[in-house]
N, C-alpha and C. Protein backbone atom coordinates (compact mmCIF):
# COMPACT_ATOMS: atom_id res chain seq x y z
N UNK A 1 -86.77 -29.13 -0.22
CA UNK A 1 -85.57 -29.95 -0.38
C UNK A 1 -84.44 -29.08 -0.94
N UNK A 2 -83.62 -29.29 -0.40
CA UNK A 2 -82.06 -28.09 -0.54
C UNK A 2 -81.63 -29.09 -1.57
N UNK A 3 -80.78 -28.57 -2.65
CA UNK A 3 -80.12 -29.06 -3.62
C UNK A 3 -78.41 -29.06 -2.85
N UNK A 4 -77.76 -29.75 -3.59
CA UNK A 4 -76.32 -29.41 -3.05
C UNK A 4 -75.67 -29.62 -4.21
N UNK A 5 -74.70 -28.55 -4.50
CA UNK A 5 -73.59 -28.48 -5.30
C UNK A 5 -72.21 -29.12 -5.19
N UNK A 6 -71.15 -29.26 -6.16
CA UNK A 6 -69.82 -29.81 -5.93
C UNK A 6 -69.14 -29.39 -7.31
N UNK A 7 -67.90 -29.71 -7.05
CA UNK A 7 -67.02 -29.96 -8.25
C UNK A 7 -65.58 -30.84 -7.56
N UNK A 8 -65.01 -31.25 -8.44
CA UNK A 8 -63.97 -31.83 -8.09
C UNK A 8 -62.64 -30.97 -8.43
N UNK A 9 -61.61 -31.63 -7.63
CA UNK A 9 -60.67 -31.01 -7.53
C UNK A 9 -59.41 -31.82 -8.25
N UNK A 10 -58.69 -31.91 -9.16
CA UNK A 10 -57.90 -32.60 -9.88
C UNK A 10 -56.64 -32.16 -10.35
N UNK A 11 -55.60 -32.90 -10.48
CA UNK A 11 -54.36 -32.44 -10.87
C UNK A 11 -53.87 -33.15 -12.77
N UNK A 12 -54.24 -32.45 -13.55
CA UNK A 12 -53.99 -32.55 -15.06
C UNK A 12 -53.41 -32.06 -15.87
N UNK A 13 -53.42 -31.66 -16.90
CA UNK A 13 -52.73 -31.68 -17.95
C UNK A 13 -53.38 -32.14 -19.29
N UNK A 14 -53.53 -30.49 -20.24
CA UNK A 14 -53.58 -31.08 -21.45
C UNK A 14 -52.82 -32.07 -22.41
N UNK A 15 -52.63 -33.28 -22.73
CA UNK A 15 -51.50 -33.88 -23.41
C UNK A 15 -51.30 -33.11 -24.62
N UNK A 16 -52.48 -32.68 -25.23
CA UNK A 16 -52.26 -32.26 -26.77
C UNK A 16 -51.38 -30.54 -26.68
N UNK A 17 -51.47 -30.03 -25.56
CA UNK A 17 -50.85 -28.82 -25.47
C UNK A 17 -49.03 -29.30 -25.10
N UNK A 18 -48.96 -29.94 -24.27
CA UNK A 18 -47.87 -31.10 -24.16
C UNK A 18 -47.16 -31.63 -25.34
N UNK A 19 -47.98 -32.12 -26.12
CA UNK A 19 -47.12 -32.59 -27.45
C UNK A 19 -46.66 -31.39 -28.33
N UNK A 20 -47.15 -30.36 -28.33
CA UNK A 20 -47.00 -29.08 -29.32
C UNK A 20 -46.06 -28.40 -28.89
N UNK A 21 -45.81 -28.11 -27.22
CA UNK A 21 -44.64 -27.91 -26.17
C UNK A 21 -43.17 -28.54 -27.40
N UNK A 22 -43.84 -29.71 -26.76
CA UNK A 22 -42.33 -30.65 -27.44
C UNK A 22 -42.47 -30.45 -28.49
N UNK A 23 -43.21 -30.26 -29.52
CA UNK A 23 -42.85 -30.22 -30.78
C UNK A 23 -42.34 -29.14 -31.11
N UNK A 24 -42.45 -27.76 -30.43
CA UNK A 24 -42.22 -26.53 -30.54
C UNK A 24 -40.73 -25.92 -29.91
N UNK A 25 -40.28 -26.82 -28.97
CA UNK A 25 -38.98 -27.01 -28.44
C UNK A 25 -38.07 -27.63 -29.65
N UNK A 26 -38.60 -28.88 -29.89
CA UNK A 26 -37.33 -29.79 -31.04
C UNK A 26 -37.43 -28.73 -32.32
N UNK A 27 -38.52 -28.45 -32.40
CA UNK A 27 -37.47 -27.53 -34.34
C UNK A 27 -37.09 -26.43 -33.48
N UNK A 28 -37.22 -25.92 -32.54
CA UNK A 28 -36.39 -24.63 -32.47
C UNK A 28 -35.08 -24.98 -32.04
N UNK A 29 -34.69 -26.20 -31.56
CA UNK A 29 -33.96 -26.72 -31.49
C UNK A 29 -32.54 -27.20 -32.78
N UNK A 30 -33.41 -27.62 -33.25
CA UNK A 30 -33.17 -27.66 -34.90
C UNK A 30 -32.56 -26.77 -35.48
N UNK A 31 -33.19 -25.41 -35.07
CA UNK A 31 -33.27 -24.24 -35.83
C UNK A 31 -32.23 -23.26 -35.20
N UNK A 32 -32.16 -23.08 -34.08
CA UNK A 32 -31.20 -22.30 -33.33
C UNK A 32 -29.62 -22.27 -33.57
N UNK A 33 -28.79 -21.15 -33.56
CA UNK A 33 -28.05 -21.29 -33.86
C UNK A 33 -27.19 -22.03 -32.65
N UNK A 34 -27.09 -21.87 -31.49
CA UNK A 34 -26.36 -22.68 -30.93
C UNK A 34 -26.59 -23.56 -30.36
N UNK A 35 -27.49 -24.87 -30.99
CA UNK A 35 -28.25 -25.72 -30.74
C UNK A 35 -28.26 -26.57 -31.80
N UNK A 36 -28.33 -26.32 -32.82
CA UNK A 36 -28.30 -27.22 -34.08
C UNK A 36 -27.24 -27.85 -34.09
N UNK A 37 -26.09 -27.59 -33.73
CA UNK A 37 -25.07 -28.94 -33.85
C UNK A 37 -24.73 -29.99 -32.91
N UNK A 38 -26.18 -30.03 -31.77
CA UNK A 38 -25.86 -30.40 -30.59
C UNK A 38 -26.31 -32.07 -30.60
N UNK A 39 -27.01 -32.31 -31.55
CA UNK A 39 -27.69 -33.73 -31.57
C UNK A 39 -28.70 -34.03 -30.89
N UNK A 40 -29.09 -32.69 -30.19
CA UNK A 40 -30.32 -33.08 -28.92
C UNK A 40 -31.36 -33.49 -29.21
N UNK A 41 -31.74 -34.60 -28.46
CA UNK A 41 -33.14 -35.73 -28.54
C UNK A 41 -34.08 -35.29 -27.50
N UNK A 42 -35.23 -34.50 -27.85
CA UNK A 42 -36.51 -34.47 -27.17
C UNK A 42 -37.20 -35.46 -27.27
N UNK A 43 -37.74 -36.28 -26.12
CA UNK A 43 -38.55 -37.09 -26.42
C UNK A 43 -39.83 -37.89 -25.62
N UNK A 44 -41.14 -37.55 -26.07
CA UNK A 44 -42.15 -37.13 -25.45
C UNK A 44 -42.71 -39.30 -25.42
N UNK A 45 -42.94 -39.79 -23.42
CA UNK A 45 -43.20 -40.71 -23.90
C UNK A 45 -44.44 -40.50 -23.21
N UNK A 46 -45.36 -41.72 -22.61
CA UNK A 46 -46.63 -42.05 -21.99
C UNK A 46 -46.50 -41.43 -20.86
N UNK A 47 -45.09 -41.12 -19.69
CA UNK A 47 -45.27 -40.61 -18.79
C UNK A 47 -43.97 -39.74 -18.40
N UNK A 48 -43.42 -39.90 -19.37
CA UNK A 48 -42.20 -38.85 -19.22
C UNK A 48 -41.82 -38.41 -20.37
N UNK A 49 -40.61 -37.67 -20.03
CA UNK A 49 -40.11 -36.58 -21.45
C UNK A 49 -38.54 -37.27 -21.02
N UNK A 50 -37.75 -37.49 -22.01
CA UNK A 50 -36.38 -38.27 -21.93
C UNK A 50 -35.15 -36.69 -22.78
N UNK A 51 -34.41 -35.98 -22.61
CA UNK A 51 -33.67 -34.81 -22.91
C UNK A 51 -32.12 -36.12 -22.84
N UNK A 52 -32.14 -35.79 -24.49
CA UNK A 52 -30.35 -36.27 -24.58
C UNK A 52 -29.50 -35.75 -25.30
N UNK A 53 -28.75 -34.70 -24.81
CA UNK A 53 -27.89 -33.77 -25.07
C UNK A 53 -26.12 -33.52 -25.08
N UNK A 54 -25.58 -33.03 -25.19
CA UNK A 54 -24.18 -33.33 -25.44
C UNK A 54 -23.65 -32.97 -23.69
N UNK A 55 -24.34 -31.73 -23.35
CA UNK A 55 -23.53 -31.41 -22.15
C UNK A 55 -24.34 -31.08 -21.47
N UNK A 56 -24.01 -30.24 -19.75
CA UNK A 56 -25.04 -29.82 -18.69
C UNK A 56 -24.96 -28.41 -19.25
N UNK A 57 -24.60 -27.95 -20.38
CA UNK A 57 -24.67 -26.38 -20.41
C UNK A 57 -25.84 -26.37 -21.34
N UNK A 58 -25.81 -27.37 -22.37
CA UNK A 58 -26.68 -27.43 -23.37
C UNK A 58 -28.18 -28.38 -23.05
N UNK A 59 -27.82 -28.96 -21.71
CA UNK A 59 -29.22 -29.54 -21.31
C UNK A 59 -29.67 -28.22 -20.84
N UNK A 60 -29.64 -27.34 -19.65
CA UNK A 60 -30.01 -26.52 -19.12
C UNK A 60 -30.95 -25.33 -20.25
N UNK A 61 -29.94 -25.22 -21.32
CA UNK A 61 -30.68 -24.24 -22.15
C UNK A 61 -31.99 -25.10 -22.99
N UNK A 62 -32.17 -26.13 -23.47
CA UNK A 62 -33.14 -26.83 -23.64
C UNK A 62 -34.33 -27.00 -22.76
N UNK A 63 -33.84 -27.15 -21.65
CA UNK A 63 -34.76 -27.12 -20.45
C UNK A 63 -35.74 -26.21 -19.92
N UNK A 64 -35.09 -24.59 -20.77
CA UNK A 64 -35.19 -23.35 -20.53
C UNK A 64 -36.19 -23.67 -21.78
N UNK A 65 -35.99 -24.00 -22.54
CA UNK A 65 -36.73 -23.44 -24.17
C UNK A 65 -37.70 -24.41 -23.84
N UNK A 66 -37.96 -25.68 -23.09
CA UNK A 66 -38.98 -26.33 -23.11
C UNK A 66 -39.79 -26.21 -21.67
N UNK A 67 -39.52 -25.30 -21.00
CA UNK A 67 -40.20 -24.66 -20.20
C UNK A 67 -41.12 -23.32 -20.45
N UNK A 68 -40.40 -22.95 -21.53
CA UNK A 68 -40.83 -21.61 -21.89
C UNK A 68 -42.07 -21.94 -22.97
N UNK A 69 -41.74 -22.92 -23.84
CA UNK A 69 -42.93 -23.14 -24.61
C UNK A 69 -44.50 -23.69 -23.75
N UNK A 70 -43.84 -24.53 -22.88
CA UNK A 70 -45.23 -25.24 -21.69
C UNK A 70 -45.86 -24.03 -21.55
N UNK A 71 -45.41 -23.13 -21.09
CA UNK A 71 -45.97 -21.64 -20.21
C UNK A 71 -46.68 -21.16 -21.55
N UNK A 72 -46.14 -20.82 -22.24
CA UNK A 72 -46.80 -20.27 -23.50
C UNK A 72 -48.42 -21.22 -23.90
N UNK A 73 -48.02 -22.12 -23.72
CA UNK A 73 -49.42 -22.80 -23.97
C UNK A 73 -50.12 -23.07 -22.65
N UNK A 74 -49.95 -22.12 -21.58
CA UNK A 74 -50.77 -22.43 -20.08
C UNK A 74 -50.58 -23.61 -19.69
N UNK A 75 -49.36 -24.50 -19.41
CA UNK A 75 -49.36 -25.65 -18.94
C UNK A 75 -48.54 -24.93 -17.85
N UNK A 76 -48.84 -25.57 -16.40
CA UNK A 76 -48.54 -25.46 -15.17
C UNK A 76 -46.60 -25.93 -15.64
N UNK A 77 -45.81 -25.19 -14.96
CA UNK A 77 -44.22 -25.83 -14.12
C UNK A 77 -44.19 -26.88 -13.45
N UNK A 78 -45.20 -27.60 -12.56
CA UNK A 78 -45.82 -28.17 -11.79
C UNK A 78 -45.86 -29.44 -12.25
N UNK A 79 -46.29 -29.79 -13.51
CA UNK A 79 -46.70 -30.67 -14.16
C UNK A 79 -45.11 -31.61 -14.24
N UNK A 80 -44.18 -31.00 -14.15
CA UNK A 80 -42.45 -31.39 -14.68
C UNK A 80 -42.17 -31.97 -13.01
N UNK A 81 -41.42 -33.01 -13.32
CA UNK A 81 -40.37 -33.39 -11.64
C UNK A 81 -39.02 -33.81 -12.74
N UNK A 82 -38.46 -32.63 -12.49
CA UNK A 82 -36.94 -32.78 -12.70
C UNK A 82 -35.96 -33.85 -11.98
N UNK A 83 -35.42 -35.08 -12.61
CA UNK A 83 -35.04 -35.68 -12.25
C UNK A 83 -33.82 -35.70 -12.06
N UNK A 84 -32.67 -36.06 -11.42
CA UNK A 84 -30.87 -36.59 -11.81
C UNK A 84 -30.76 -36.43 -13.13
N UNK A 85 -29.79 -35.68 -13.11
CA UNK A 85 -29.04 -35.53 -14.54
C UNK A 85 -27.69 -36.78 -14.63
N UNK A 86 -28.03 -37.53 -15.75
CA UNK A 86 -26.97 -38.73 -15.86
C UNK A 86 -26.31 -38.84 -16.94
N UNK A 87 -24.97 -39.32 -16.83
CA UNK A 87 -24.23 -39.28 -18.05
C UNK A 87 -24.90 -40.46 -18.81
N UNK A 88 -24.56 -40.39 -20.43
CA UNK A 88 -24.79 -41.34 -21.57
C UNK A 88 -23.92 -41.88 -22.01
N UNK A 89 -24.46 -42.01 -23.17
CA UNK A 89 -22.84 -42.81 -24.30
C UNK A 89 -22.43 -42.00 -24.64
N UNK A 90 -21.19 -41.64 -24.96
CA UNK A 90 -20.35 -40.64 -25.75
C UNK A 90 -20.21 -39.68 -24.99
N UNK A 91 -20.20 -39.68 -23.76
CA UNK A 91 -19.72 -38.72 -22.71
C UNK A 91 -20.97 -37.43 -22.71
N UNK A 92 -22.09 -38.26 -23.67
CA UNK A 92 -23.45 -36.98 -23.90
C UNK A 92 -24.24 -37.32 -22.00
N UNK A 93 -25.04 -36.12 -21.98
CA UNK A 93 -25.77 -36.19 -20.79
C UNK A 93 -27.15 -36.75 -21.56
N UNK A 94 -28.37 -37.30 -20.13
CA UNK A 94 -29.86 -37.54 -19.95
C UNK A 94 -29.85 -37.14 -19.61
N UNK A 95 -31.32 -36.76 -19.23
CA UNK A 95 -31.83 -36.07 -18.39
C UNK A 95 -33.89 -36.90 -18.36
N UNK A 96 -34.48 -37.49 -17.36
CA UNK A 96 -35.43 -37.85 -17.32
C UNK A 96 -36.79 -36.43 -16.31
N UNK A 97 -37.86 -36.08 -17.66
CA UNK A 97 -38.34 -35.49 -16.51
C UNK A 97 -40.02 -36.23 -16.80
N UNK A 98 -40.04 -36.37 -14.87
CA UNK A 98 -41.29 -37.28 -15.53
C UNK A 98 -42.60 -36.38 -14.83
N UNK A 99 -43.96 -36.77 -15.58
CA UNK A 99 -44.92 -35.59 -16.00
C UNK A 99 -45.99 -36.80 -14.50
N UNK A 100 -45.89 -35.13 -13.88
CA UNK A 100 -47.01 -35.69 -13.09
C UNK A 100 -48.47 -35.00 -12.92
N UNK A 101 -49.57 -36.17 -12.63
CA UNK A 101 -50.84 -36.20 -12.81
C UNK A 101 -51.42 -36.75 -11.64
N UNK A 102 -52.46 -36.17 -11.20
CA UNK A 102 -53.61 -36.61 -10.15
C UNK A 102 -52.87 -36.49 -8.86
N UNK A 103 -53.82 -36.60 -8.04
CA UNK A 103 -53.42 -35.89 -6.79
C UNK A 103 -53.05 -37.23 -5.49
N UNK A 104 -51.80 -37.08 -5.24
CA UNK A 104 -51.45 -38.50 -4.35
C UNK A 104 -52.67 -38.45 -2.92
N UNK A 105 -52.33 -39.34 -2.31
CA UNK A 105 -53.56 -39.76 -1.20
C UNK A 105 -53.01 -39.12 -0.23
N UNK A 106 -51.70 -38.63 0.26
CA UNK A 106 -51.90 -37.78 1.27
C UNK A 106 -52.02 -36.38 1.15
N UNK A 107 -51.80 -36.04 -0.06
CA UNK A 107 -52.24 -34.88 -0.41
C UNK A 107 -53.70 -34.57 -0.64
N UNK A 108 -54.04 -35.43 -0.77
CA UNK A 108 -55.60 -35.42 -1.06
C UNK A 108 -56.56 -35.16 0.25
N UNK A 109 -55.81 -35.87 1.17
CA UNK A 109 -55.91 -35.96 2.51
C UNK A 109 -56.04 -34.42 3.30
N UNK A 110 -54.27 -34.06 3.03
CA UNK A 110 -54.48 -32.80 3.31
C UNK A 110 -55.27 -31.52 2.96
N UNK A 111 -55.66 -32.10 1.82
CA UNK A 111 -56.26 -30.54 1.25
C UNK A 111 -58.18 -31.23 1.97
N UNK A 112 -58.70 -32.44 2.15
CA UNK A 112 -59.47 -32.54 2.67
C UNK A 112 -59.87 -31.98 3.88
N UNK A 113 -58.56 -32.13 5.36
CA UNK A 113 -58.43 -31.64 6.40
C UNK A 113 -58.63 -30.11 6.36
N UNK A 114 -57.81 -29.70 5.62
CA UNK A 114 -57.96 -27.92 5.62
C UNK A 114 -59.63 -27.49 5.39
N UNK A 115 -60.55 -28.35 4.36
CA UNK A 115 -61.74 -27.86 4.25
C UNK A 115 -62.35 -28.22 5.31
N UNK A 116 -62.88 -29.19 5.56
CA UNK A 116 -63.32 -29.64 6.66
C UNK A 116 -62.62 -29.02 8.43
N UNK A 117 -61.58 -28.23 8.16
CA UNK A 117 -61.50 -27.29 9.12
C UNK A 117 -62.16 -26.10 9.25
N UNK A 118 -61.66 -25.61 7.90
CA UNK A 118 -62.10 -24.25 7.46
C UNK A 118 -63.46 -23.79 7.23
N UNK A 119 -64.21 -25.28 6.74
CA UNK A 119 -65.89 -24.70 6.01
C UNK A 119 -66.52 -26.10 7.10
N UNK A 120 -67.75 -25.54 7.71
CA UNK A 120 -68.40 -26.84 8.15
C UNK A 120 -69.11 -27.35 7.95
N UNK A 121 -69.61 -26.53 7.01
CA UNK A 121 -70.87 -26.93 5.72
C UNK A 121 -70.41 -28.37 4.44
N UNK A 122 -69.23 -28.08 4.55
CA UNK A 122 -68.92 -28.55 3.38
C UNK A 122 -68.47 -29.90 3.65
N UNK A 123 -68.57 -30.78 2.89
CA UNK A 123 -67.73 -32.27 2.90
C UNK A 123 -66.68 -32.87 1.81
N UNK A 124 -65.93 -33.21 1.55
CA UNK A 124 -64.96 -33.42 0.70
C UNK A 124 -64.52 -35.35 0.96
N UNK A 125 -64.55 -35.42 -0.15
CA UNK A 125 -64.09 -36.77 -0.10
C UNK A 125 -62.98 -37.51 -1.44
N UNK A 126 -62.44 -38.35 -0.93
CA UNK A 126 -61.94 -38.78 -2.28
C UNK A 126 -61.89 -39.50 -2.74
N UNK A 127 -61.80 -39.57 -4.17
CA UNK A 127 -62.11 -40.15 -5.33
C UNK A 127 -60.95 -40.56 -6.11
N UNK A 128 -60.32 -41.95 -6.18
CA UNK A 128 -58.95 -42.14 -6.76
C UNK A 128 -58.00 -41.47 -6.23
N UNK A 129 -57.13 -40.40 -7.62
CA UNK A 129 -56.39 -39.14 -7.73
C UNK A 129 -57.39 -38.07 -7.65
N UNK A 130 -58.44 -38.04 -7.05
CA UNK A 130 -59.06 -36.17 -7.29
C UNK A 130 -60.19 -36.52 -6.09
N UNK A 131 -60.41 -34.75 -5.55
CA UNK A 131 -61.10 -34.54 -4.49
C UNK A 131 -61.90 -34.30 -4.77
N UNK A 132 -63.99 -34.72 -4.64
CA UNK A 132 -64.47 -34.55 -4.43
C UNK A 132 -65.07 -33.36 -3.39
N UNK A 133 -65.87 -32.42 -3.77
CA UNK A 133 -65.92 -30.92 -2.63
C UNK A 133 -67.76 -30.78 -3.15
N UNK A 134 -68.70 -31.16 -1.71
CA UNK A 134 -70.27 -31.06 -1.91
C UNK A 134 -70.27 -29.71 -0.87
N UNK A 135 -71.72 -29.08 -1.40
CA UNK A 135 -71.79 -28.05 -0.26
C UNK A 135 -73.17 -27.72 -0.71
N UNK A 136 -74.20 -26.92 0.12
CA UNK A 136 -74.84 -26.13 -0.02
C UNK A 136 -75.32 -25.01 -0.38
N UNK A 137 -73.96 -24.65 -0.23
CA UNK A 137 -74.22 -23.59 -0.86
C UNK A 137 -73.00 -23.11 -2.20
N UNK A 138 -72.97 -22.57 -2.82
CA UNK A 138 -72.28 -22.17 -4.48
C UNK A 138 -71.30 -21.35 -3.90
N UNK A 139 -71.65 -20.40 -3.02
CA UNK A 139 -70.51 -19.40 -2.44
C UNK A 139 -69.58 -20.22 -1.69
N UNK A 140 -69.78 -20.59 -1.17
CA UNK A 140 -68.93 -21.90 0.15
C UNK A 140 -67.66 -22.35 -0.78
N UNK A 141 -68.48 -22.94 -2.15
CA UNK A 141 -67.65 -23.34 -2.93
C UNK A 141 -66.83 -22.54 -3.81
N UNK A 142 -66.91 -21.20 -4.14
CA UNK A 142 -66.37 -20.38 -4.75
C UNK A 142 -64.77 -19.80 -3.50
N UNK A 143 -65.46 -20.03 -2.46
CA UNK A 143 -64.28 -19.47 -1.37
C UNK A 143 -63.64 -21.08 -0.94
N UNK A 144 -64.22 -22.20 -0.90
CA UNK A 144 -63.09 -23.35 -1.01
C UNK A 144 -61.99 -23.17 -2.27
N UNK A 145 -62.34 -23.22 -3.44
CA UNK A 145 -61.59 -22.88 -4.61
C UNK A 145 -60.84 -21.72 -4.05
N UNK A 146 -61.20 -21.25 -4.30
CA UNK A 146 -60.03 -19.45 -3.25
C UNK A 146 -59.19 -19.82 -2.34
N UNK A 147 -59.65 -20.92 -1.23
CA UNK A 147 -58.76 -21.28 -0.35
C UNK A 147 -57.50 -21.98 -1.19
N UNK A 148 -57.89 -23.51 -1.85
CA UNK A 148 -57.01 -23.82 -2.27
C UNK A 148 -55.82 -23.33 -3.54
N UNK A 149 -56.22 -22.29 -3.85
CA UNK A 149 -55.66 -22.02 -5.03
C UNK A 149 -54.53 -21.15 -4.30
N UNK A 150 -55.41 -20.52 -2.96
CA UNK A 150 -54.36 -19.16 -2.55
C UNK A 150 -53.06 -20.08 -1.58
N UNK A 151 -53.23 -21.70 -1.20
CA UNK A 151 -52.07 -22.63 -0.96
C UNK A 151 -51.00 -22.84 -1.90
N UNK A 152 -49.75 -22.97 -2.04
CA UNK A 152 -48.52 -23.36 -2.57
C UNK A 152 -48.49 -24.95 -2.65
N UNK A 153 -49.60 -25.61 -3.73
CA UNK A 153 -49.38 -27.32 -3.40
C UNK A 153 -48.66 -27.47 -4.11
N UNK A 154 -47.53 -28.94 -4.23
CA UNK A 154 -46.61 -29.08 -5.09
C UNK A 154 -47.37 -29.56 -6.49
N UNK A 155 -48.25 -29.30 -7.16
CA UNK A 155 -48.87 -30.27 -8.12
C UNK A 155 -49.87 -28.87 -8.74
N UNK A 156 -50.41 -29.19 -10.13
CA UNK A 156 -51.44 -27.54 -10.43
C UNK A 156 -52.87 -28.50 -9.90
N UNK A 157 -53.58 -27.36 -9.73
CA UNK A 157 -54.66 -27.82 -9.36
C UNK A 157 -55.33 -27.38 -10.22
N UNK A 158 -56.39 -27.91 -10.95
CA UNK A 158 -57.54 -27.74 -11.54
C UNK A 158 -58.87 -28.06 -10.88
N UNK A 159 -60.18 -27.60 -11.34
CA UNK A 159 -61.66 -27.53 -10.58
C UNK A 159 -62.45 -27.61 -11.74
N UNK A 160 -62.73 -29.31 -11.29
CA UNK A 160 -63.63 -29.57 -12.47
C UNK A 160 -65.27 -29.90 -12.49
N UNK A 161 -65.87 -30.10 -13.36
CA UNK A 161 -66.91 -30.69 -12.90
C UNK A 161 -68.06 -29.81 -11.98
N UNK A 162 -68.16 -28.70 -11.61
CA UNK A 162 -68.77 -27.51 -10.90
C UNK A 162 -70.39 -27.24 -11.51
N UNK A 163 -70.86 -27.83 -10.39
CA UNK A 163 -72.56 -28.19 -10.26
C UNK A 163 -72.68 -27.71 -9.72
């Protein structure tokens, strides 16, 4: 009797590396010299991050410092969908960026099609937001992972779960 292996395929995000991001953005924020008199509001909710700032010169550089901290703690670019920049009260700018997670159904789709082209051993199915990937063999699955990683998807991919 052949055993068969899998892992899943998922699109996540540490939150707790996420909150330290933002927390590590607002005091430097705080702290900076051309930033501290700006009033800027970081603010981390259930599915988005809300940026309220005086201007588009001073959103942009915030944007920069809270990009730069994500990376520092290995959180994907990926994870961010930059939204419309909109004016506020007091002639201050928003800015909404909202944090995305799990993998939509036609994407899921697609990255199914490509395996099931590519490997014929293998079967993939899905599960909610995340792809399911069974195979026979461990190598099969080491070069599916290879396949998808060496694709440009709009979303990070993570590989979890690897039996």
């Amino acid at each position: 009797m052949a055993s068969t292996f899998s892992f899943d395929v998922v699109s996540d995000f540490d939150r707790q590396e996420l909150v330290n991001a933002v927390d590590q953005a607002k005091r430097e924020v705080t702290t900076r010299f051309d930033l501290k008199d700006t009033k800027t509001e970081i603010d981390l909710e259930a599915d988005q991050i809300v940026i309220n700032t005086e201007n588009e010169f001073v959103l942009g550089q915030v944007k920069d410092l809270l990009t730069t901290k994500a990376v520092k703690r290995n959180l994907s670019l990926k994870i961010f969908d930059f939204q419309k920049v909109e004016p506020a009260a007091n002639g201050r700018v928003r800015e909404v960026i909202k944090l995305k997670k799990g993998l939509s159904q036609e994407l899921a789709k697609q990255m199914s099609k490509l395996i099931r082209d590519t490997f014929k051993n293998a079967q993939s199915q899905i599960q909610g937001d995340a792809l399911r990937v069974t195979s026979k063999s461990k190598d099969e699955l080491q070069q599916i992972i290879n396949l998808l990683k060496s694709k440009d998807y709009p979303v990070a991919l993570q590989f979890t779960n690897y039996r």
